[in-house]
N, C-alpha and C. Protein backbone atom coordinates (compact mmCIF):
# COMPACT_ATOMS: atom_id res chain seq x y z
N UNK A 1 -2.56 -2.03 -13.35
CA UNK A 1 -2.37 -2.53 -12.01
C UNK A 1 -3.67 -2.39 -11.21
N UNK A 2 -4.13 -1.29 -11.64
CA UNK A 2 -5.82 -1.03 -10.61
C UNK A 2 -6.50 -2.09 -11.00
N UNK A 3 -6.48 -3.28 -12.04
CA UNK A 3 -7.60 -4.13 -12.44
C UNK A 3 -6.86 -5.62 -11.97
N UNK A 4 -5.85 -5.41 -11.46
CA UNK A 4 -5.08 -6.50 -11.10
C UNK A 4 -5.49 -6.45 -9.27
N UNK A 5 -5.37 -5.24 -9.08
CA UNK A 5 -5.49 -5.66 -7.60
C UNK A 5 -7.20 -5.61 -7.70
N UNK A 6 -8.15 -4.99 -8.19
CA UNK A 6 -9.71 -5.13 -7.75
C UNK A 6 -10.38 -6.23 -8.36
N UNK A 7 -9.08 -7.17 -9.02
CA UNK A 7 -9.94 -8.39 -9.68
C UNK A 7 -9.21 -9.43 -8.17
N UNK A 8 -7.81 -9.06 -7.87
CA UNK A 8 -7.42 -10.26 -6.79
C UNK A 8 -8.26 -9.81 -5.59
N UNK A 9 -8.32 -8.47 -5.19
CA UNK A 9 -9.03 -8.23 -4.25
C UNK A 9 -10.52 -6.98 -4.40
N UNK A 10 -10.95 -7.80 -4.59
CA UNK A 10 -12.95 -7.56 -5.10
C UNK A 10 -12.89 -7.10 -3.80
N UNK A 11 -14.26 -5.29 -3.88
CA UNK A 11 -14.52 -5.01 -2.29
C UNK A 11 -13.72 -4.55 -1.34
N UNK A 12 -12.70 -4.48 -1.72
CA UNK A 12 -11.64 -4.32 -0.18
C UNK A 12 -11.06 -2.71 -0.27
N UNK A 13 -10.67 -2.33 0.66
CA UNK A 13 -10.53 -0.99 1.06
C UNK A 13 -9.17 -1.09 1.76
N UNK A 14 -8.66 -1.77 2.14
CA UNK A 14 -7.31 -2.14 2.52
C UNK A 14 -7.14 -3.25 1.96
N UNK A 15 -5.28 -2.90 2.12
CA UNK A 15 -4.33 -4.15 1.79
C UNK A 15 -3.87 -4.49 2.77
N UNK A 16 -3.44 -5.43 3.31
CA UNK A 16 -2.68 -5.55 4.63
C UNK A 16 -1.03 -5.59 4.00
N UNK A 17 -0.14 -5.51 4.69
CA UNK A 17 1.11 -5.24 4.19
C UNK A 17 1.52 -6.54 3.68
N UNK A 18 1.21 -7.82 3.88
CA UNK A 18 1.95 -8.96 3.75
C UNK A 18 1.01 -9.27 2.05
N UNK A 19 0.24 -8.71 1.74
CA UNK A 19 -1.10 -8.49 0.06
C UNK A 19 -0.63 -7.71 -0.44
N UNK A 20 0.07 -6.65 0.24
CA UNK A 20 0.96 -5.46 -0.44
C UNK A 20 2.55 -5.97 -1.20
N UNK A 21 3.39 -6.54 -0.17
CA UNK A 21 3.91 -7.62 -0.81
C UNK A 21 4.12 -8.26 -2.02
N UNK A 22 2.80 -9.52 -1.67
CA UNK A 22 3.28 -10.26 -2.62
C UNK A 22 2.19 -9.53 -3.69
N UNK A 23 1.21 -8.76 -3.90
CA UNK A 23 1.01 -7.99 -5.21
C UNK A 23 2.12 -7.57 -5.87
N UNK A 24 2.97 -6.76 -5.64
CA UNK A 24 4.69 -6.18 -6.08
C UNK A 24 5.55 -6.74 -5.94
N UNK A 25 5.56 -7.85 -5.04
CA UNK A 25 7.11 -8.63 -5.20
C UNK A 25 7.79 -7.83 -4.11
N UNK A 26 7.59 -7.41 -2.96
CA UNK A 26 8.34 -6.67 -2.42
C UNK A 26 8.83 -7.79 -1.21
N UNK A 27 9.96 -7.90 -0.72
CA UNK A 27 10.03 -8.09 0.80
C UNK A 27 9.59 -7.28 1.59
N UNK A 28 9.03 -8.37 2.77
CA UNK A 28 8.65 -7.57 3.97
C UNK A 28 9.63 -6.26 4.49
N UNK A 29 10.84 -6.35 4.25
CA UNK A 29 11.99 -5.49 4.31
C UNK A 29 11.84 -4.22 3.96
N UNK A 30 11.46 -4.43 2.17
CA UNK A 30 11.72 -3.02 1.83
C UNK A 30 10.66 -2.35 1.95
N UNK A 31 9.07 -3.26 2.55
CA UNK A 31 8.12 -2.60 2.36
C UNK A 31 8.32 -1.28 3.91
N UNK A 32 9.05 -2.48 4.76
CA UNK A 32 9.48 -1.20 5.95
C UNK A 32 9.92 -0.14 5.75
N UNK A 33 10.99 -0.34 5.03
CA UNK A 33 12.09 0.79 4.23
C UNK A 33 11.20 2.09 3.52
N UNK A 34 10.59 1.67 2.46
CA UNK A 34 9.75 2.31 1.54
C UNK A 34 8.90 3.22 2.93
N UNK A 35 7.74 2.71 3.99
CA UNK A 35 6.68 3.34 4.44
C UNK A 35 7.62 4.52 5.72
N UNK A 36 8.82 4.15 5.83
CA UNK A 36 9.61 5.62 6.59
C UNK A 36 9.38 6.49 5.99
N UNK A 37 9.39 6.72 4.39
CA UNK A 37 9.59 7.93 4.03
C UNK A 37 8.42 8.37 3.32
N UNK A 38 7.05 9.01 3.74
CA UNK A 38 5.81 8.81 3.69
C UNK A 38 5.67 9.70 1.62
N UNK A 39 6.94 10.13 1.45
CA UNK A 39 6.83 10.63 0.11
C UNK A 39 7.23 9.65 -0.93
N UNK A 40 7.70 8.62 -0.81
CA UNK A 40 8.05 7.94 -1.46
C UNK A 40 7.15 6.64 -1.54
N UNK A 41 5.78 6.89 -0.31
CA UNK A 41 5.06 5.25 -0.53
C UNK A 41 3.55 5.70 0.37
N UNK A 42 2.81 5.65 0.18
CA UNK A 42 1.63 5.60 0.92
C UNK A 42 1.58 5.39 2.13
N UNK A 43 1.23 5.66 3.58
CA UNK A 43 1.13 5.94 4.62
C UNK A 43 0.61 5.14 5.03
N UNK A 44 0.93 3.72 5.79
CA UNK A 44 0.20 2.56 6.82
C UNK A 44 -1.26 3.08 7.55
N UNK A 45 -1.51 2.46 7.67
CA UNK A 45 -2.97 3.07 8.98
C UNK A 45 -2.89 1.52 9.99
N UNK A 46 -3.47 1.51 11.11
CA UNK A 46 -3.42 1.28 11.80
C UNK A 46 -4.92 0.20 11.80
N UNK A 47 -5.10 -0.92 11.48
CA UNK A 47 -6.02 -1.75 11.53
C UNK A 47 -6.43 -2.53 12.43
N UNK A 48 -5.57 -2.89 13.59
CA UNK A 48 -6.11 -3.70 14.49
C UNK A 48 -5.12 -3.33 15.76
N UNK A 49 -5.02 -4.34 16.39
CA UNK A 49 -3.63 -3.99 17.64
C UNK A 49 -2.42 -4.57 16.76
N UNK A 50 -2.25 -5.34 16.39
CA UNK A 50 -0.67 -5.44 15.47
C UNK A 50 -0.59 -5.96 13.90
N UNK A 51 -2.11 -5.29 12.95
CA UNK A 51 -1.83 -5.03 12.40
C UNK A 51 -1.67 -3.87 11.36
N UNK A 52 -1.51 -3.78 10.49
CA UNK A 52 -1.49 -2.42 9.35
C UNK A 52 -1.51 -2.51 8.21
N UNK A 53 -2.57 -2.04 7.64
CA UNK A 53 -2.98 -1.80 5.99
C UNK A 53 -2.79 -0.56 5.01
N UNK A 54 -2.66 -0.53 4.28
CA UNK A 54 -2.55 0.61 3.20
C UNK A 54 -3.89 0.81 2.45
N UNK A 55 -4.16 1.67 2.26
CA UNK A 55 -5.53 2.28 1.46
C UNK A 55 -5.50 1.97 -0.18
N UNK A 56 -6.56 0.73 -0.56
CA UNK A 56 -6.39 0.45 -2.31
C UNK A 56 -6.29 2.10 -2.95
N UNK A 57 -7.10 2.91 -2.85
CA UNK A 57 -7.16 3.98 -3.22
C UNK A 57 -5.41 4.98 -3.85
N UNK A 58 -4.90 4.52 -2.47
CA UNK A 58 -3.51 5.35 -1.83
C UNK A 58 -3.23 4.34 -3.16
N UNK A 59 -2.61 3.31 -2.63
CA UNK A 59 -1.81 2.40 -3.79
C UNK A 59 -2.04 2.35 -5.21
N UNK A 60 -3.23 2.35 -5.22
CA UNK A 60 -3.43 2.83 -7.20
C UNK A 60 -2.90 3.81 -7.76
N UNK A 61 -2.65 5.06 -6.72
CA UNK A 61 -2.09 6.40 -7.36
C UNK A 61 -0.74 5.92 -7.23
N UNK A 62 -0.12 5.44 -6.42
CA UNK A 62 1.23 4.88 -6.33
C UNK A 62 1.70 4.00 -7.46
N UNK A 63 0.61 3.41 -8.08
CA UNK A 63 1.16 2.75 -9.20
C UNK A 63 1.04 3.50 -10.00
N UNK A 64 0.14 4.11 -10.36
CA UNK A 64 -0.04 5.13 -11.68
C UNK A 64 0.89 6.32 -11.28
N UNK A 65 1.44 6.06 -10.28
CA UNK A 65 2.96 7.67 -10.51
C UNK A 65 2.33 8.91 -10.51
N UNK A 66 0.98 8.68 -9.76
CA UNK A 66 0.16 9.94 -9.33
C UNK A 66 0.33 10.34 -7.94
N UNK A 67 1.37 8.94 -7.49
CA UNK A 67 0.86 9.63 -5.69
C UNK A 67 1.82 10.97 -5.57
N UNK A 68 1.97 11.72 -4.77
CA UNK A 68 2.18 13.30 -4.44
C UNK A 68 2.83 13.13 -2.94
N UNK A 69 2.47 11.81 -2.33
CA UNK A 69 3.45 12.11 -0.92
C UNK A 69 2.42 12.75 0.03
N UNK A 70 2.92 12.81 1.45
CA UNK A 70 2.39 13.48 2.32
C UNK A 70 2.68 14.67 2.86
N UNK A 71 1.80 15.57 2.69
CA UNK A 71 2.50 17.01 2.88
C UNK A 71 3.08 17.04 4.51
N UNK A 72 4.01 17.79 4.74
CA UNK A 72 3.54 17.94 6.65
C UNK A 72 4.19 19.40 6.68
C-alpha cells in the first residue's frame, strides 16, 4: 500500500480526506466515523479554514497494522 499511495501521490505529505477515500474505498461517512476514535485511525490535522488532511506517514503505519493510536 506505501507504493500505491507514493506512486498516486509523488511528494506529498498529506492526504486530504476526500484522497483518503477514494485510496480505500471508504465513504465520506465512515471516514468521519473511523477519525472519532483517534485509536482506531490516524488523527486529521487541520490544513486550511475548512479543510483537513491526514499525515502519508500516519496512514502507512495504518496500513501496515503498525499504527498504535493516540496516547492521551
Amino acid at each position: 500500500m506505501k507504493e500505491y499511495i507514493e506512486e498516486k501521490y509523488p511528494k506529498r505529505l498529506i492526504l486530504y480526506a476526500n484522497e483518503v477515500c477514494d485510496s480505500f474505498g471508504f465513504s465520506p461517512s465512515t471516514l468521519r466515523r473511523m477519525k472519532t476514535d483517534e485509536t482506531l485511525f490516524p488523527p486529521p490535522m487541520k490544513v486550511s479554514g475548512r479543510r483537513i488532511g491526514y499525515r502519508v506517514d500516519q496512514i502507512v503505519l495504518w496500513t501496515e497494522g503498525k499504527w498504535k493510536g493516540v496516547k492521551k
